[in-house]
Protein backbone atom coordinates (compact mmCIF):
# COMPACT_ATOMS: atom_id res chain seq x y z
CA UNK A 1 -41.13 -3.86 -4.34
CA UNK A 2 -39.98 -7.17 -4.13
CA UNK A 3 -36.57 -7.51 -1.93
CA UNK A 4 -33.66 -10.19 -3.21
CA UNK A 5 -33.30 -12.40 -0.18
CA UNK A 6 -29.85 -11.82 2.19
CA UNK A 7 -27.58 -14.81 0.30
CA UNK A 8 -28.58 -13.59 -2.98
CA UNK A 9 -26.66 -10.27 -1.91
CA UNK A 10 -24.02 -12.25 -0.99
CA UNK A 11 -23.60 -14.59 -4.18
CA UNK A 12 -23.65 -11.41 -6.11
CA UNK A 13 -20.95 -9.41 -3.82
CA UNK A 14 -18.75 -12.48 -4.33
CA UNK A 15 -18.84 -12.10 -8.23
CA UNK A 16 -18.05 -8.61 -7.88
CA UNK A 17 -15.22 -9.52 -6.01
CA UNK A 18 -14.09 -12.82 -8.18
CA UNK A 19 -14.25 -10.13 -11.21
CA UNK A 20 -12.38 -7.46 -9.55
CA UNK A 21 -9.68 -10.00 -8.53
CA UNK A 22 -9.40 -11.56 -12.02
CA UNK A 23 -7.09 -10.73 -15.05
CA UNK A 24 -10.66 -10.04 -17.01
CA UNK A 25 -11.97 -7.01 -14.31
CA UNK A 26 -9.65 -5.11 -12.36
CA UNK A 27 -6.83 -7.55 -11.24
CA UNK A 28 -6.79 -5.92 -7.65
CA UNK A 29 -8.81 -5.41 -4.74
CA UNK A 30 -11.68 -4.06 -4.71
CA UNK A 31 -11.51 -0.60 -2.88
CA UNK A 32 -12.27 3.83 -3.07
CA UNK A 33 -9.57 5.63 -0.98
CA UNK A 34 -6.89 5.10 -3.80
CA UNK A 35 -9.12 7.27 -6.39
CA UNK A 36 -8.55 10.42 -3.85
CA UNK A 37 -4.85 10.92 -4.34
CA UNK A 38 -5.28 9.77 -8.09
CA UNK A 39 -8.29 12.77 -9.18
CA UNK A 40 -5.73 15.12 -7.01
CA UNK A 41 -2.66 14.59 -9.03
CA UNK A 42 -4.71 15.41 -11.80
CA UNK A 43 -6.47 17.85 -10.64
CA UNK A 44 -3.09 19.39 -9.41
CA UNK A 45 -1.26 18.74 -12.42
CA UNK A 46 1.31 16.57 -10.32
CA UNK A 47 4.21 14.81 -11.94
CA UNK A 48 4.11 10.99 -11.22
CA UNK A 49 7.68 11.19 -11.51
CA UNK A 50 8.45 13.43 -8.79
CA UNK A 51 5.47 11.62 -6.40
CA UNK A 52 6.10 8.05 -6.49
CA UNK A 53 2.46 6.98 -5.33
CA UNK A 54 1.11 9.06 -7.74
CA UNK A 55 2.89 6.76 -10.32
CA UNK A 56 2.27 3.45 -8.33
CA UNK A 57 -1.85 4.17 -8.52
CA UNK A 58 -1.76 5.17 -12.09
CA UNK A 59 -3.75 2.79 -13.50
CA UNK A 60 -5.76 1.44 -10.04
CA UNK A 61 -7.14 5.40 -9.90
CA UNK A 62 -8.59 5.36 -13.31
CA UNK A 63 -11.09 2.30 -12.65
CA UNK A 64 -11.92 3.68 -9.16
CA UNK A 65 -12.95 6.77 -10.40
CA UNK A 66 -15.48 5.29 -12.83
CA UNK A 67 -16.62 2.81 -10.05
CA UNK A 68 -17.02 5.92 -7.33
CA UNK A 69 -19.10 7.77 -10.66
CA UNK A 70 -20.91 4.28 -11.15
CA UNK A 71 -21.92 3.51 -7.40
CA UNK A 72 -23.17 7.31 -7.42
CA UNK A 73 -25.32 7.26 -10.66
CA UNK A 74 -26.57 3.63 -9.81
CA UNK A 75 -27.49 4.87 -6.13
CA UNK A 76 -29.34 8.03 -7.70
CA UNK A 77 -31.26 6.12 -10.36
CA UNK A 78 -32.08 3.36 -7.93
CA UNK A 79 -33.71 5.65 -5.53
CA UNK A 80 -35.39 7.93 -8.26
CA UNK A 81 -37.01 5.07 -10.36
CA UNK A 82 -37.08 1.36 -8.42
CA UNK A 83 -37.57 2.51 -4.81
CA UNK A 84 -38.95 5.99 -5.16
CA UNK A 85 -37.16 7.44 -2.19
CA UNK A 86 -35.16 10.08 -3.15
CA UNK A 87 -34.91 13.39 -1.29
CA UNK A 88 -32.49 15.67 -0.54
CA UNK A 89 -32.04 16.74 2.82
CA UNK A 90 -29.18 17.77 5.23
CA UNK A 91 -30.60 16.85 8.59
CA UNK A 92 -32.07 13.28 8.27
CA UNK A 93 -35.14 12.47 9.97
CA UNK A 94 -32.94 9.94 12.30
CA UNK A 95 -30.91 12.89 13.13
CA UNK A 96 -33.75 15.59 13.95
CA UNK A 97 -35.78 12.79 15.99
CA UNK A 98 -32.89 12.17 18.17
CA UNK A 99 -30.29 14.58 17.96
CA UNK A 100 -31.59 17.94 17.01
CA UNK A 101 -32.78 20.08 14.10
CA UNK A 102 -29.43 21.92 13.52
CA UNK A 103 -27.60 21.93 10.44
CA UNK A 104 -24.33 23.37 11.68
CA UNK A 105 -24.35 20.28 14.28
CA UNK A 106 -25.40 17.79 11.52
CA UNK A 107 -22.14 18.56 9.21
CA UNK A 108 -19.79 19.07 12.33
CA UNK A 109 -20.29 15.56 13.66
CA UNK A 110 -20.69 14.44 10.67
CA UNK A 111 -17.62 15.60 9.31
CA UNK A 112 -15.51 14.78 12.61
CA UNK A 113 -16.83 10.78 12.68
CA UNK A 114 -15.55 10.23 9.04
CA UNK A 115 -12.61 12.03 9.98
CA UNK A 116 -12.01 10.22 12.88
CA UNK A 117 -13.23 6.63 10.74
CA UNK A 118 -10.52 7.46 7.29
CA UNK A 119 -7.82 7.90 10.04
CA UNK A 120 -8.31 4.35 11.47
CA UNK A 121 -8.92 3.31 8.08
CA UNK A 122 -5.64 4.44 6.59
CA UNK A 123 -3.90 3.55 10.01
CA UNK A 124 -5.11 -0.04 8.93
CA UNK A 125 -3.52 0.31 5.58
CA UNK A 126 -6.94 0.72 3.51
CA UNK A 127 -10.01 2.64 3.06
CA UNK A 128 -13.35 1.53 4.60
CA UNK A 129 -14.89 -0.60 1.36
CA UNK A 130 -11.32 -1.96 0.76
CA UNK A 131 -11.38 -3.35 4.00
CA UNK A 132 -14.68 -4.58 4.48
CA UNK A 133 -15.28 -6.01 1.00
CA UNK A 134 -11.28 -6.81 -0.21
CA UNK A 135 -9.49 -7.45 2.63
CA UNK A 136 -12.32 -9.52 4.61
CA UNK A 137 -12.89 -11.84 2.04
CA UNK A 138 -9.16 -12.60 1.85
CA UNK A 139 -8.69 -12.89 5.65
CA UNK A 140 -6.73 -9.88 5.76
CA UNK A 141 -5.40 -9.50 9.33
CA UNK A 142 -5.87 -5.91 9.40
CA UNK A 143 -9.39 -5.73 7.64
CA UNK A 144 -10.12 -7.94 10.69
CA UNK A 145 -9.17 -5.46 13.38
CA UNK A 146 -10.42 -2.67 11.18
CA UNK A 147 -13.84 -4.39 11.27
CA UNK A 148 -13.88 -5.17 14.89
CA UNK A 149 -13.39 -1.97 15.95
CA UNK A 150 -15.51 -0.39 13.77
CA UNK A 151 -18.87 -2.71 14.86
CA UNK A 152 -17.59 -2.05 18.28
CA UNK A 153 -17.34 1.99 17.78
CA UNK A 154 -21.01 1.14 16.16
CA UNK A 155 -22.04 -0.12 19.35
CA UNK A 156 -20.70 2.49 21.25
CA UNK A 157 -21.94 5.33 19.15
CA UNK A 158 -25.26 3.54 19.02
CA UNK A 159 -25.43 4.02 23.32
CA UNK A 160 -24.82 7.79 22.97
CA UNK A 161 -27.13 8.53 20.28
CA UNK A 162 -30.45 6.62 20.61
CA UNK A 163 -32.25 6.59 23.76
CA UNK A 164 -33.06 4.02 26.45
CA UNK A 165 -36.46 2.08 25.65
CA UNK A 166 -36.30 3.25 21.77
């Protein structure tokens, strides 16, 4: 399969962006975490008037919910048909090569790093793709910390988990 080359990805992120930011696509940053809070006043039958951020994310929610759906269904159709690499699987093969063959410890840390990463993410005033796509490209002081330490948690978490000399 032939791979787009690295600034092709990036000329094509940028006009995502430019047509999120515009009057003509969105009109706001690009980001996820807001569609949480929206799908739960719904799903909770919550009055907007009586939760003020319910009413403030009205209309940002409904767009992020199709672009969650559309990232999913995209994703699944792109690794069903053009790459041919779908599988389902809760222990991936990274995991069981290097960390073990356990499912229980799979979900644990699994579910303990993204809790640990949506805390620093909303301590930063964002969610992870808000910061890294929306708030980078604007020079967003606090996408910038949120960035730095995320690569350096990377790094860190990197150490612990692969081995010397692999």
């Amino acid at each position: 399969m032939h791979r787009l080359p690295w600034w092709m990805g990036g000329i094509l992120m940028a006009g995502l962006l430019l047509m999120t930011f515009s009057i003509y696509g969105a009109d706001r940053p690009l980001g996820a975490s807001t569609y949480v809070p929206y799908f739960a006043g719904i799903l909770f039958d919550l009055d907007p008037h009586k939760y003020a951020y319910l009413k403030e994310i009205d209309k940002a929610g409904a767009w992020e919910g199709v672009l969650l759906l559309g990232a999913l269904f995209g994703g699944f159709v792109t690794s069903v048909f053009l790459t041919k690499s779908f599988r389902f699987s809760l222990i991936p093969t990274a995991w069981k090569k290097y960390k073990n063959n356990s499912v229980v410890s799979r979900l644990l840390w699994s579910f303990v790093s993204g809790f640990v990463m949506i805390i620093g993410a909303r301590m930063a005033g964002g969610c992870t793709s808000g910061h890294f796509m929306s708030g980078m490209t604007q020079l967003a002081v606090s996408s910038m910390i949120f960035g730095t330490v995320v690569m350096i948690s990377l790094l860190i978490t990197g150490r612990f988990f692969y081995k010397r000399g692999e």
